[in-house]
Protein backbone atom coordinates (compact mmCIF):
# COMPACT_ATOMS: atom_id res chain seq x y z
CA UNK A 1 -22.58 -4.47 -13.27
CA UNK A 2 -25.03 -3.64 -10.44
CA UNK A 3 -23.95 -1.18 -7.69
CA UNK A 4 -23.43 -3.81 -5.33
CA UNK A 5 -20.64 -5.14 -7.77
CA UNK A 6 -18.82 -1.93 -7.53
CA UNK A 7 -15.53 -1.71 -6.71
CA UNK A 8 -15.23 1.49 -4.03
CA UNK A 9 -15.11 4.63 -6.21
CA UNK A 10 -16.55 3.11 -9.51
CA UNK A 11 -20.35 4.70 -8.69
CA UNK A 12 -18.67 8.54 -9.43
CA UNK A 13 -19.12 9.28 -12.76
CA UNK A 14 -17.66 12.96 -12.79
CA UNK A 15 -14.89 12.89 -10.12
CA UNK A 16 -13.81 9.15 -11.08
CA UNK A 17 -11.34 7.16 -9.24
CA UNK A 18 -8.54 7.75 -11.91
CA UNK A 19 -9.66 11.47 -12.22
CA UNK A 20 -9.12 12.42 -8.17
CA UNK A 21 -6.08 10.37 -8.69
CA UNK A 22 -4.69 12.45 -11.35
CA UNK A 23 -5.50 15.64 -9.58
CA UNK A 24 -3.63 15.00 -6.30
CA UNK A 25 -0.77 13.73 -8.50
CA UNK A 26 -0.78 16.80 -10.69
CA UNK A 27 -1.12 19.17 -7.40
CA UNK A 28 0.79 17.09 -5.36
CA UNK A 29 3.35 14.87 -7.05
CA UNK A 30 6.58 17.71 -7.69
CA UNK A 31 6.47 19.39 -4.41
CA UNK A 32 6.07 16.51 -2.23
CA UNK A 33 8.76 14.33 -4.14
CA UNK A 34 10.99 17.33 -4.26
CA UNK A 35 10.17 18.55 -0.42
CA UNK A 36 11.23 15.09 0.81
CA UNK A 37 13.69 14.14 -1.86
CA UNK A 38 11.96 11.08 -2.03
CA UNK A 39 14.05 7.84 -3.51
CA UNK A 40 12.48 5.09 -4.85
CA UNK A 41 13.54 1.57 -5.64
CA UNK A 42 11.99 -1.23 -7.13
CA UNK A 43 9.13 0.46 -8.81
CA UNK A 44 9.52 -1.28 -11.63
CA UNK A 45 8.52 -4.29 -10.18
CA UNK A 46 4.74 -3.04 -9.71
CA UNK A 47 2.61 -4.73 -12.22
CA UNK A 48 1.85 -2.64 -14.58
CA UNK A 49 -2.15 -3.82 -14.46
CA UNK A 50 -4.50 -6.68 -12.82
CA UNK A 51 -5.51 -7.01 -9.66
CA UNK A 52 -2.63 -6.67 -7.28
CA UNK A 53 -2.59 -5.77 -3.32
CA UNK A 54 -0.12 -3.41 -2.19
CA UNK A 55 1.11 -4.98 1.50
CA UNK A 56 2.89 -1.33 2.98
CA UNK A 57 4.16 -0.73 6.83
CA UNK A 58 2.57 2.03 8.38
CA UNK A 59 4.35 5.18 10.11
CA UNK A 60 2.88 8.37 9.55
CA UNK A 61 -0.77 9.63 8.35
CA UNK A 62 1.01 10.95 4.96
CA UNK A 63 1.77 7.39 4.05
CA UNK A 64 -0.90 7.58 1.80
CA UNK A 65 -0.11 10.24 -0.44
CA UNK A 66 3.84 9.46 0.03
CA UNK A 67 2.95 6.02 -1.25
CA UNK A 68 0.57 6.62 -3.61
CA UNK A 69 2.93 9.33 -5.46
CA UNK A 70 6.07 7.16 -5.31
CA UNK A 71 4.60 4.87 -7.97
CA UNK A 72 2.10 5.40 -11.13
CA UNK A 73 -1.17 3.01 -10.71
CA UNK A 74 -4.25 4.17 -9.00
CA UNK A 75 -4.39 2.87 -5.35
CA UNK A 76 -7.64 1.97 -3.81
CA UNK A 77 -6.76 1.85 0.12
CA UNK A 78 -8.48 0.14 2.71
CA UNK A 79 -8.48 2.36 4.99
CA UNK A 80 -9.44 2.93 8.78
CA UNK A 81 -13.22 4.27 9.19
CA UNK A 82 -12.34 7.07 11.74
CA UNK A 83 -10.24 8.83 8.54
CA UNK A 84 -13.61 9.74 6.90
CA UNK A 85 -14.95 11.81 10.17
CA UNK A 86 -11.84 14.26 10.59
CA UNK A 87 -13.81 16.63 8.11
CA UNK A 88 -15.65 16.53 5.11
CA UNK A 89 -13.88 17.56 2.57
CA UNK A 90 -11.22 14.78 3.82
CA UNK A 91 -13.87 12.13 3.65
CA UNK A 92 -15.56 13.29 0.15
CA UNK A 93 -11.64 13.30 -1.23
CA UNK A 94 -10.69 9.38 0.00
CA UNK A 95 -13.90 8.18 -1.29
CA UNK A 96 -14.03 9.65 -4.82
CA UNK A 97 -10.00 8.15 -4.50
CA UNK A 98 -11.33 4.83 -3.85
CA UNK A 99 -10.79 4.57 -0.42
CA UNK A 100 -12.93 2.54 1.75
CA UNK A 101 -13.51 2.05 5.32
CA UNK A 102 -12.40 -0.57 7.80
CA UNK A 103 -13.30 -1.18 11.25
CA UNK A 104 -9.95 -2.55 12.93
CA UNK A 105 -10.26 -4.83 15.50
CA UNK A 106 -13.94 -6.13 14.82
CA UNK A 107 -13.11 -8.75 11.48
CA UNK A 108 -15.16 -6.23 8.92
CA UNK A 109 -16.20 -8.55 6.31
CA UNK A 110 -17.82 -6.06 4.64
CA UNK A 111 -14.67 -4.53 4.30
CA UNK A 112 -12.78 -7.89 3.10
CA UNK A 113 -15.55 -7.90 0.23
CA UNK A 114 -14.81 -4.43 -1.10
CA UNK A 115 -11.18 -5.46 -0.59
CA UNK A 116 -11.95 -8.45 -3.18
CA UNK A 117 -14.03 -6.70 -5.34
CA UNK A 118 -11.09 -4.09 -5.95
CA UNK A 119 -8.87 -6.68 -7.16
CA UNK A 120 -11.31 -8.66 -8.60
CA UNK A 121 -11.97 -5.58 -11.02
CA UNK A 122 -8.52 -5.55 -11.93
CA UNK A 123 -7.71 -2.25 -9.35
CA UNK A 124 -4.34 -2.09 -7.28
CA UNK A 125 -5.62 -2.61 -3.45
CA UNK A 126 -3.44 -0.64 -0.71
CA UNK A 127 -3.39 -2.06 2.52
CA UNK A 128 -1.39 -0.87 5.46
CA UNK A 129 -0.82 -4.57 6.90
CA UNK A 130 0.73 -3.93 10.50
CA UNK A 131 -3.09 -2.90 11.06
CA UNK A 132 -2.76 0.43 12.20
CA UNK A 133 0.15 2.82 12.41
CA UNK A 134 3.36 1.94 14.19
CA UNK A 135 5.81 4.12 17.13
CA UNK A 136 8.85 3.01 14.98
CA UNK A 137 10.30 2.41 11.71
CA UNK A 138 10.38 -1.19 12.32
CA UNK A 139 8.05 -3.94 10.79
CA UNK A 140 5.18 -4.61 13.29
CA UNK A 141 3.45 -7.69 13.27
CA UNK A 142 1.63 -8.24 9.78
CA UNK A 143 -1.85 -8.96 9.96
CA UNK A 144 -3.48 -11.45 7.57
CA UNK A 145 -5.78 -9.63 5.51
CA UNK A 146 -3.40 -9.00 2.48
CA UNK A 147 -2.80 -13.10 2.50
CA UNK A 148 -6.37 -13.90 2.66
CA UNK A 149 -7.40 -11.52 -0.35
CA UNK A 150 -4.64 -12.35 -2.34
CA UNK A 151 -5.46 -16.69 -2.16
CA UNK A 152 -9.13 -15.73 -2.47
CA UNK A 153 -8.84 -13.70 -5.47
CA UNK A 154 -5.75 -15.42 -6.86
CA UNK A 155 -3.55 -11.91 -7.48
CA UNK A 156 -0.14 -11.37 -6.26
CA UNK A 157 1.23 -9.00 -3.46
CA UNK A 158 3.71 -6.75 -4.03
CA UNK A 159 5.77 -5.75 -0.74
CA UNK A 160 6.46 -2.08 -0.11
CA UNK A 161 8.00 -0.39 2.90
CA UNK A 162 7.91 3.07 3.55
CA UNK A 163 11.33 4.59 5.92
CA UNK A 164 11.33 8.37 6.66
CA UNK A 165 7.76 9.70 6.85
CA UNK A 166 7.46 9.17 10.60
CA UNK A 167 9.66 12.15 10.78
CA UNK A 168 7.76 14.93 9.00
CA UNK A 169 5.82 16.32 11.74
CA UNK A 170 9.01 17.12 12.85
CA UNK A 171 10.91 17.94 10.31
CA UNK A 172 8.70 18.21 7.22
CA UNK A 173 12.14 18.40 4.37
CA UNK A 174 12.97 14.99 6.24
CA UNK A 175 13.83 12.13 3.27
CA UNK A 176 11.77 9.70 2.22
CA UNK A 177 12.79 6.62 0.86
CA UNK A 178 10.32 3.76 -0.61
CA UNK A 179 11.22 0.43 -1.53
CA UNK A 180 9.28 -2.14 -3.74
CA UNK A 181 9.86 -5.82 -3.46
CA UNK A 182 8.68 -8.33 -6.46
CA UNK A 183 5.39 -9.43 -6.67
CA UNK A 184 4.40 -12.91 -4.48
CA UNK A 185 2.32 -15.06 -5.73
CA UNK A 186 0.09 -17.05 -3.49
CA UNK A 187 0.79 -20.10 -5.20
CA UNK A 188 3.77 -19.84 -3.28
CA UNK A 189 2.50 -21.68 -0.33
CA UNK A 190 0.24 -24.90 -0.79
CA UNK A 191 -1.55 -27.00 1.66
CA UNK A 192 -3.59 -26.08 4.62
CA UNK A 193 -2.94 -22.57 6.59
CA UNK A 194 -1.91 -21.15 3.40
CA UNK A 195 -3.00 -17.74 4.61
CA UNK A 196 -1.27 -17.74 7.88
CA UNK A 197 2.27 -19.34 5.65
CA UNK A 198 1.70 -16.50 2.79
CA UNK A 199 1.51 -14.04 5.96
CA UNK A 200 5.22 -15.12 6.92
CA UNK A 201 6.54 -15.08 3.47
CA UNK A 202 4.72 -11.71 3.57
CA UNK A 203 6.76 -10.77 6.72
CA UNK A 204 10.09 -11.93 5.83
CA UNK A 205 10.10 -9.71 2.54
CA UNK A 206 9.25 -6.43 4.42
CA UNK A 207 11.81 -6.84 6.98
CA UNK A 208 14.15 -7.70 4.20
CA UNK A 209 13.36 -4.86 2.47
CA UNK A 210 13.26 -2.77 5.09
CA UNK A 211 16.90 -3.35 5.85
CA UNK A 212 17.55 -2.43 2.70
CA UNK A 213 16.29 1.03 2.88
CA UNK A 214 18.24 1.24 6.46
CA UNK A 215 21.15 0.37 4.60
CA UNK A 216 20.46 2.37 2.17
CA UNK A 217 19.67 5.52 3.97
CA UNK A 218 23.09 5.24 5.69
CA UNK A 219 24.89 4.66 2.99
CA UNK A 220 23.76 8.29 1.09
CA UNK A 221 20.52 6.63 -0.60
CA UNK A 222 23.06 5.98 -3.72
CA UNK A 223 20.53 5.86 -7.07
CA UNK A 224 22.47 2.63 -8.17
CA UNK A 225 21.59 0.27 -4.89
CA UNK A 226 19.59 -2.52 -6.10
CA UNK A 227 16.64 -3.80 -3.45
CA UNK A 228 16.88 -7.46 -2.57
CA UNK A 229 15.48 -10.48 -4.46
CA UNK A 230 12.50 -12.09 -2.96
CA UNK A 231 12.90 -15.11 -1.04
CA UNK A 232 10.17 -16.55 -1.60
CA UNK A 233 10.82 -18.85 -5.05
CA UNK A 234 14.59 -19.73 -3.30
């Protein structure tokens, strides 16, 4: 495979994707579940290999990590390009993670070719899909950039909302819960403006879900509550 057939991460050969990976887990993983008493549901709906995009909401800069510890594949974010200039060690971290960069706002299709190249390598590709970070818990409007990989590529998306993080600037013990819906399929919608009708089934699982968690969180975050059943295939 040349190097422009890399998927972002694969040209480190010491320092691999899957290496970084298991070295923020191993230093990261126990105290950050355990500082936030993190609950997850629905993990087990995350396939457990293939090409996959991971469609999350995004309200805090520790989404990342939050997300990316809640559940056991390698991630590959996309990723927004100012990220890799807050310092170095930052950047050099992200990249040998697999993280790439996107510049929002200006239709990067350089960026939408890494993105299918990641799952077209068989990687799990994280993508924050509100486009950039949102003021409140709620679902902001979800861009189509998870749709369009996931028809181009033929690989399902699996839902996930994030509830909680937006608070740990604040309060940094503050519970976070994550919630994974089951995989979509874009043979879900058919016909033309497939991307823009797999970007509504898109949205209506993510505000599902995240009622759940809301529900959830009021109700004690019982270990037992089941997350809703996609709509999609009703």
């Amino acid at each position: 495979m040349s190097t422009r057939e890399l998927a972002p991460g694969d040209e480190y050969r010491v320092f691999t994707v899957e290496r970084t990976w298991m070295i923020v887990r191993t230093l990261s993983q126990t105290p950050v579940r355990a500082l936030t008493r993190m609950r997850v549901y629905g993990v087990d709906r995350m396939p457990r290999q293939g090409g996959a995009v991971l469609a999350v909401n995004h309200i805090a800069g520790a989404d990342i990590v939050l997300v990316g510890v809640s559940q056991p594949r390698t991630i590959r974010y996309m990723a927004k390009d100012e990220l890799f200039s807050y310092n170095r060690a930052l950047s050099v971290v992200l990249r040998h993670g697999g993280t790439f960069a996107v510049r929002r706002g200006e239709g990067d299709r350089e960026a939408l070719r890494m993105a299918r190249r990641v799952v077209r390598s068989g990687h799990l590709l994280g993508m924050f899909v509100e486009g950039t970070r949102q003021d409140s818990e709620q679902i902001g409007t979800v861009m189509p950039g998870a749709a369009l990989v996931a028809i181009s590529e033929g690989v399902p998306i699996v839902p996930c909302v994030i509830q909680g993080s937006i608070h740990l600037k604040q309060r940094p013990w503050n519970p976070v819960t994550v919630v994974y819906g089951e995989p979509i399929e874009p043979t879900v919608v058919s016909g033309p403006g497939r991307v823009e009708a797999l970007t509504q089934v898109l949205d209506t699982e993510l505000r599902s879900l995240q009622r759940f968690a809301q529900s959830a969180i009021r109700a004690g975050r019982p270990r037992t509550a089941v997350a809703p059943a996609s709509t999609a295939y009703a």
